[in-house]
N, C-alpha and C. Protein backbone atom coordinates (compact mmCIF):
# COMPACT_ATOMS: atom_id res chain seq x y z
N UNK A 1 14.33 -78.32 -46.60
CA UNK A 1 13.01 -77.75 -46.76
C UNK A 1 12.92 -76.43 -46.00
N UNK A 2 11.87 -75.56 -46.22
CA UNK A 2 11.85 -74.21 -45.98
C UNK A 2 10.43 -74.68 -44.87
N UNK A 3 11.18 -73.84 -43.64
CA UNK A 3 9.99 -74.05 -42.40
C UNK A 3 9.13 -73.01 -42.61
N UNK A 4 7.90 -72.78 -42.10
CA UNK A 4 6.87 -72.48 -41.93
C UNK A 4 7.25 -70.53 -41.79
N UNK A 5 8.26 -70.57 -40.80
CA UNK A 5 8.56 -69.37 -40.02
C UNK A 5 9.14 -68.53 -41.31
N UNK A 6 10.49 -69.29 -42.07
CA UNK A 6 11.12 -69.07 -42.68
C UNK A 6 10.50 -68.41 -43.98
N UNK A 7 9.11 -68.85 -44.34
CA UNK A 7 8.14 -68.79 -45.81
C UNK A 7 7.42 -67.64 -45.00
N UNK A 8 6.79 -67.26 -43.98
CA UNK A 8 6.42 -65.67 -43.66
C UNK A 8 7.53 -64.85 -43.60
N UNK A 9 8.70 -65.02 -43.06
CA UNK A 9 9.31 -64.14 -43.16
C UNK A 9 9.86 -63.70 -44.61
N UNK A 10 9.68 -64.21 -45.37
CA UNK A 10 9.86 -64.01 -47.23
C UNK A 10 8.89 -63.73 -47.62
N UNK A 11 7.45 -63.86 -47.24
CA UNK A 11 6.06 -62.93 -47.56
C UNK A 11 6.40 -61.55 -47.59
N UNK A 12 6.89 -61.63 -46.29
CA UNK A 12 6.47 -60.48 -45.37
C UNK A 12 7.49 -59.53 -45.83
N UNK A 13 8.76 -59.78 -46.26
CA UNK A 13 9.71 -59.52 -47.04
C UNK A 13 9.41 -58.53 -48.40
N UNK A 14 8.76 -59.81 -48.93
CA UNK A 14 8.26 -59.64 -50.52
C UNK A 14 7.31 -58.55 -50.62
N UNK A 15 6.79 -58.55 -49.64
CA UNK A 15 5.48 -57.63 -49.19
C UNK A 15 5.43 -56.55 -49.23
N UNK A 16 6.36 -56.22 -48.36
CA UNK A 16 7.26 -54.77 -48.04
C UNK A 16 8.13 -54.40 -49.51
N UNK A 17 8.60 -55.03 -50.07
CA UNK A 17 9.36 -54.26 -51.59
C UNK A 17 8.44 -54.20 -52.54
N UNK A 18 7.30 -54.84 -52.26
CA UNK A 18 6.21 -54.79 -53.65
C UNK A 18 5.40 -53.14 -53.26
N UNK A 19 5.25 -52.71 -52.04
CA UNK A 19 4.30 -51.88 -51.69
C UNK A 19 5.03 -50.63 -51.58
N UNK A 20 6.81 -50.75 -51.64
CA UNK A 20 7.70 -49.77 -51.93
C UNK A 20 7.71 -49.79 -53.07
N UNK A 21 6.77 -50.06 -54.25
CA UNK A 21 7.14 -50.25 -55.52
C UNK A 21 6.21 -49.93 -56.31
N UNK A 22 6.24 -49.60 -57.98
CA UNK A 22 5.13 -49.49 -58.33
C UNK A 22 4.62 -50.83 -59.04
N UNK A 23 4.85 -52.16 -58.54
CA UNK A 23 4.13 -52.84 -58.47
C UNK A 23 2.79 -53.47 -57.51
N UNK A 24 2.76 -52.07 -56.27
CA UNK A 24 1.63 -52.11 -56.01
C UNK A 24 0.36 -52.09 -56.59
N UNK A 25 0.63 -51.09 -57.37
CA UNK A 25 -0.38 -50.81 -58.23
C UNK A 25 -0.81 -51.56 -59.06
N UNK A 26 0.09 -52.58 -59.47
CA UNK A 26 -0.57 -53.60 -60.07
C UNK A 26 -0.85 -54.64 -59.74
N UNK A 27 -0.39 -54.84 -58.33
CA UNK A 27 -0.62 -56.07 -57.50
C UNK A 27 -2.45 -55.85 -57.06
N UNK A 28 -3.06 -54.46 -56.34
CA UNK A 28 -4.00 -53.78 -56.80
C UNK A 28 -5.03 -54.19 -57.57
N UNK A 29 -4.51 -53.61 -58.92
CA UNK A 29 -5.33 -54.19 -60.32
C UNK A 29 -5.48 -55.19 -60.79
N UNK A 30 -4.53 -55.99 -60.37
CA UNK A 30 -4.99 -57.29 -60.38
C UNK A 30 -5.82 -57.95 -59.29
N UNK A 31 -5.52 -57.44 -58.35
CA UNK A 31 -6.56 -57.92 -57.39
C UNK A 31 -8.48 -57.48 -57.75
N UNK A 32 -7.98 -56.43 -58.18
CA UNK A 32 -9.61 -55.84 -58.40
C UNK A 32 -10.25 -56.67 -59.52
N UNK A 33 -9.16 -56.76 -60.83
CA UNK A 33 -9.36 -57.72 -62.03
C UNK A 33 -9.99 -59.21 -61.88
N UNK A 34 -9.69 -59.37 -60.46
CA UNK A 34 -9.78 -61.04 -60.29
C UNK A 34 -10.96 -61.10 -59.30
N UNK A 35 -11.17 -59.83 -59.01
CA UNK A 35 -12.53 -60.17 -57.85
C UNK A 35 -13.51 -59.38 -58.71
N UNK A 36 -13.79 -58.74 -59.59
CA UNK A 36 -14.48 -58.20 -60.51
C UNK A 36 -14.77 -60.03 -61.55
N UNK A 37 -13.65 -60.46 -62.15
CA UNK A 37 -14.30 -61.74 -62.43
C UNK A 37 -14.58 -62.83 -62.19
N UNK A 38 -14.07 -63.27 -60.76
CA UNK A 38 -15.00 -63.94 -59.68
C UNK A 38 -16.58 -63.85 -59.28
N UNK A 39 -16.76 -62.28 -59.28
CA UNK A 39 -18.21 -61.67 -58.96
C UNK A 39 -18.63 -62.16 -60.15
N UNK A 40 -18.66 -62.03 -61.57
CA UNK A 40 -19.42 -62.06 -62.25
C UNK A 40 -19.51 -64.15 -62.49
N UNK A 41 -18.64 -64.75 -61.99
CA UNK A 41 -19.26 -66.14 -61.98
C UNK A 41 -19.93 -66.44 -60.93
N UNK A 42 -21.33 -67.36 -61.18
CA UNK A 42 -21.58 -68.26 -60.24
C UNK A 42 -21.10 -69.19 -59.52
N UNK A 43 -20.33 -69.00 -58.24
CA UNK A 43 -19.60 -69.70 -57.75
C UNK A 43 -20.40 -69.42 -56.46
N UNK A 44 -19.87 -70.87 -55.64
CA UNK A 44 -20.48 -71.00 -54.08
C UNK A 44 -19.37 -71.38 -53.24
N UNK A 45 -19.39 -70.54 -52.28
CA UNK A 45 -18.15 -70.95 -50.88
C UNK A 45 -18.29 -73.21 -50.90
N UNK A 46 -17.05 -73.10 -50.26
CA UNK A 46 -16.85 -74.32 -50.01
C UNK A 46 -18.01 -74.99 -48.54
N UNK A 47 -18.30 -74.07 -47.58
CA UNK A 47 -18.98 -74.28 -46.36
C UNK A 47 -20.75 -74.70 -47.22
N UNK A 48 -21.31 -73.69 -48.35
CA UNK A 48 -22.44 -74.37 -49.53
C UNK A 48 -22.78 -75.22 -49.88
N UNK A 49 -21.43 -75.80 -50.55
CA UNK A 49 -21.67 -76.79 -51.43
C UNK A 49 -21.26 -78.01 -50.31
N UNK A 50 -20.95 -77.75 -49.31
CA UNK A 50 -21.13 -79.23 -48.10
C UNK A 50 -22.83 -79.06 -47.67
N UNK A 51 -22.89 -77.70 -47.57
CA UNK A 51 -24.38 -77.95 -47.15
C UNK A 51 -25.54 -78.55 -47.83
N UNK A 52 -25.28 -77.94 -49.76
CA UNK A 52 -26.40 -78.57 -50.22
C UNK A 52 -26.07 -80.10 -50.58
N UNK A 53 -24.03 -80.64 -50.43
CA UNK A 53 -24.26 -81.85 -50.63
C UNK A 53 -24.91 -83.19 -49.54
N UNK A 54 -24.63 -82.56 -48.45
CA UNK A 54 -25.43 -82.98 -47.29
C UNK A 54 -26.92 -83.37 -48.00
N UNK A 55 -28.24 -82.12 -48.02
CA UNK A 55 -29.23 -81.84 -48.26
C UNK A 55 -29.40 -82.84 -49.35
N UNK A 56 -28.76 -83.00 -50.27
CA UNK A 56 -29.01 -84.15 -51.79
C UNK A 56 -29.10 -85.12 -50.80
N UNK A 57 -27.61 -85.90 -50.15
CA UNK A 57 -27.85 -87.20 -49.52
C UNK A 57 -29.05 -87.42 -49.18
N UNK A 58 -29.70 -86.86 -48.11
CA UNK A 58 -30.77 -86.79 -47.56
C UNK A 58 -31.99 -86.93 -48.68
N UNK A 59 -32.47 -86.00 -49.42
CA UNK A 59 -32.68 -85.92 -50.64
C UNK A 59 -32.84 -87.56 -51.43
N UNK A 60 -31.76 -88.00 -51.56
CA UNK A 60 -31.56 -89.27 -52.55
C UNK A 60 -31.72 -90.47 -51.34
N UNK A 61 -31.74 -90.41 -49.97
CA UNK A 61 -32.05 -91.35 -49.17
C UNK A 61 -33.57 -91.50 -48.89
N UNK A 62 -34.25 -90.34 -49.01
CA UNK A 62 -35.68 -90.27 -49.03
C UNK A 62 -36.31 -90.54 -50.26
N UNK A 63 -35.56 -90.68 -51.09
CA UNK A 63 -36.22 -91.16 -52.72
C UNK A 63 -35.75 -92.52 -53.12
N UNK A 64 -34.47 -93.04 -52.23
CA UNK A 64 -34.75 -94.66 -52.18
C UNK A 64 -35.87 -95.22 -51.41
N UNK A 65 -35.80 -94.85 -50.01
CA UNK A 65 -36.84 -94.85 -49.05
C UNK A 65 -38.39 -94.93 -49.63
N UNK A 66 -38.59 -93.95 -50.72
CA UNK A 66 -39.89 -94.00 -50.88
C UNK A 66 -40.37 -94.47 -52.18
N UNK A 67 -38.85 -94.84 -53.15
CA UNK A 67 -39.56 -96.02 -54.34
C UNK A 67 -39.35 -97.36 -53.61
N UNK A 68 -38.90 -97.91 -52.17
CA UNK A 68 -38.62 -99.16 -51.62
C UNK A 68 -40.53 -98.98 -51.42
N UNK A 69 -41.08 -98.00 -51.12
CA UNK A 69 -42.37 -98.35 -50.39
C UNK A 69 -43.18 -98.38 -51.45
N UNK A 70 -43.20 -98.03 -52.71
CA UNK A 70 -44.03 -98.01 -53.93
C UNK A 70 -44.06 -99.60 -54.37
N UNK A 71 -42.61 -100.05 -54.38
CA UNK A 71 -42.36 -101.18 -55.00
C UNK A 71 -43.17 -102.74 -53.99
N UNK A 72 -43.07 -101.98 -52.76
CA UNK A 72 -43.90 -102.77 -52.09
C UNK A 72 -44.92 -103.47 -52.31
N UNK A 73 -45.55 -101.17 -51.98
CA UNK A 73 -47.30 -101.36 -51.94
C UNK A 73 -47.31 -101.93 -54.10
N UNK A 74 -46.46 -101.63 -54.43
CA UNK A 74 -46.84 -102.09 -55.85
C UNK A 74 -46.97 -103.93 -56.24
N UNK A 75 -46.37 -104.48 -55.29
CA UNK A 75 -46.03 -105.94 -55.03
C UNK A 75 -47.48 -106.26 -54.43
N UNK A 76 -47.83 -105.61 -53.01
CA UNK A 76 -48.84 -106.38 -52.42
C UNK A 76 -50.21 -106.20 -53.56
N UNK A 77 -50.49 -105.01 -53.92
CA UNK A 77 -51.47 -104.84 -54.92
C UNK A 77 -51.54 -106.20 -56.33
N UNK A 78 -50.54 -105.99 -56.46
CA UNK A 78 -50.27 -107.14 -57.54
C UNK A 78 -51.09 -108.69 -57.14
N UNK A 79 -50.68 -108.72 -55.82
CA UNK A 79 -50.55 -109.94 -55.27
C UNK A 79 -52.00 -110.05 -55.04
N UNK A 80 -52.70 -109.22 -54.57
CA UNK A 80 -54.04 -108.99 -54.03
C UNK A 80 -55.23 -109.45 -55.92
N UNK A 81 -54.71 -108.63 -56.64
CA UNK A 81 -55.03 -108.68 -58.10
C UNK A 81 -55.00 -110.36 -58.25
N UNK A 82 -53.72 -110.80 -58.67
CA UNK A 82 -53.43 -112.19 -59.08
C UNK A 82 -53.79 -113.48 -58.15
């Protein structure tokens, strides 16, 4: 297997002959290509979508929470009726 050290030093390698090259320029354009159509999707960082999945839990624990108290007060009413 290829250590850790061994896979930067072949980046870093690769790095250096791409930027002596004119595949900078397209390393470049593609970069711009791919963050030009990134921007245009709706997408949310990963740190987001923990936050708003957090916020749902909470969310869906307060909406068990508060059909447990409907079903209640909907029980005692009943009971009061019959």
């Amino acid at each position: 297997m290829l250590n850790p050290k061994m896979l930067e030093e072949l980046s870093s390698r690769f790095s250096e002959l791409i930027a002596a090259s004119p595949a900078r320029d397209l390393e470049k354009n593609a970069k711009a290509m791919a963050s030009a159509m990134f921007s245009r999707l709706d997408l949310v960082t990963r740190e987001e979508f923990d936050v708003q999945r957090e916020v749902l839990a909470r969310t869906r624990a307060q909406l068990e929470a508060l059909e447990a108290r409907v079903a209640d007060l909907e029980s005692r009413l009943a009971a009061r009726e019959g």
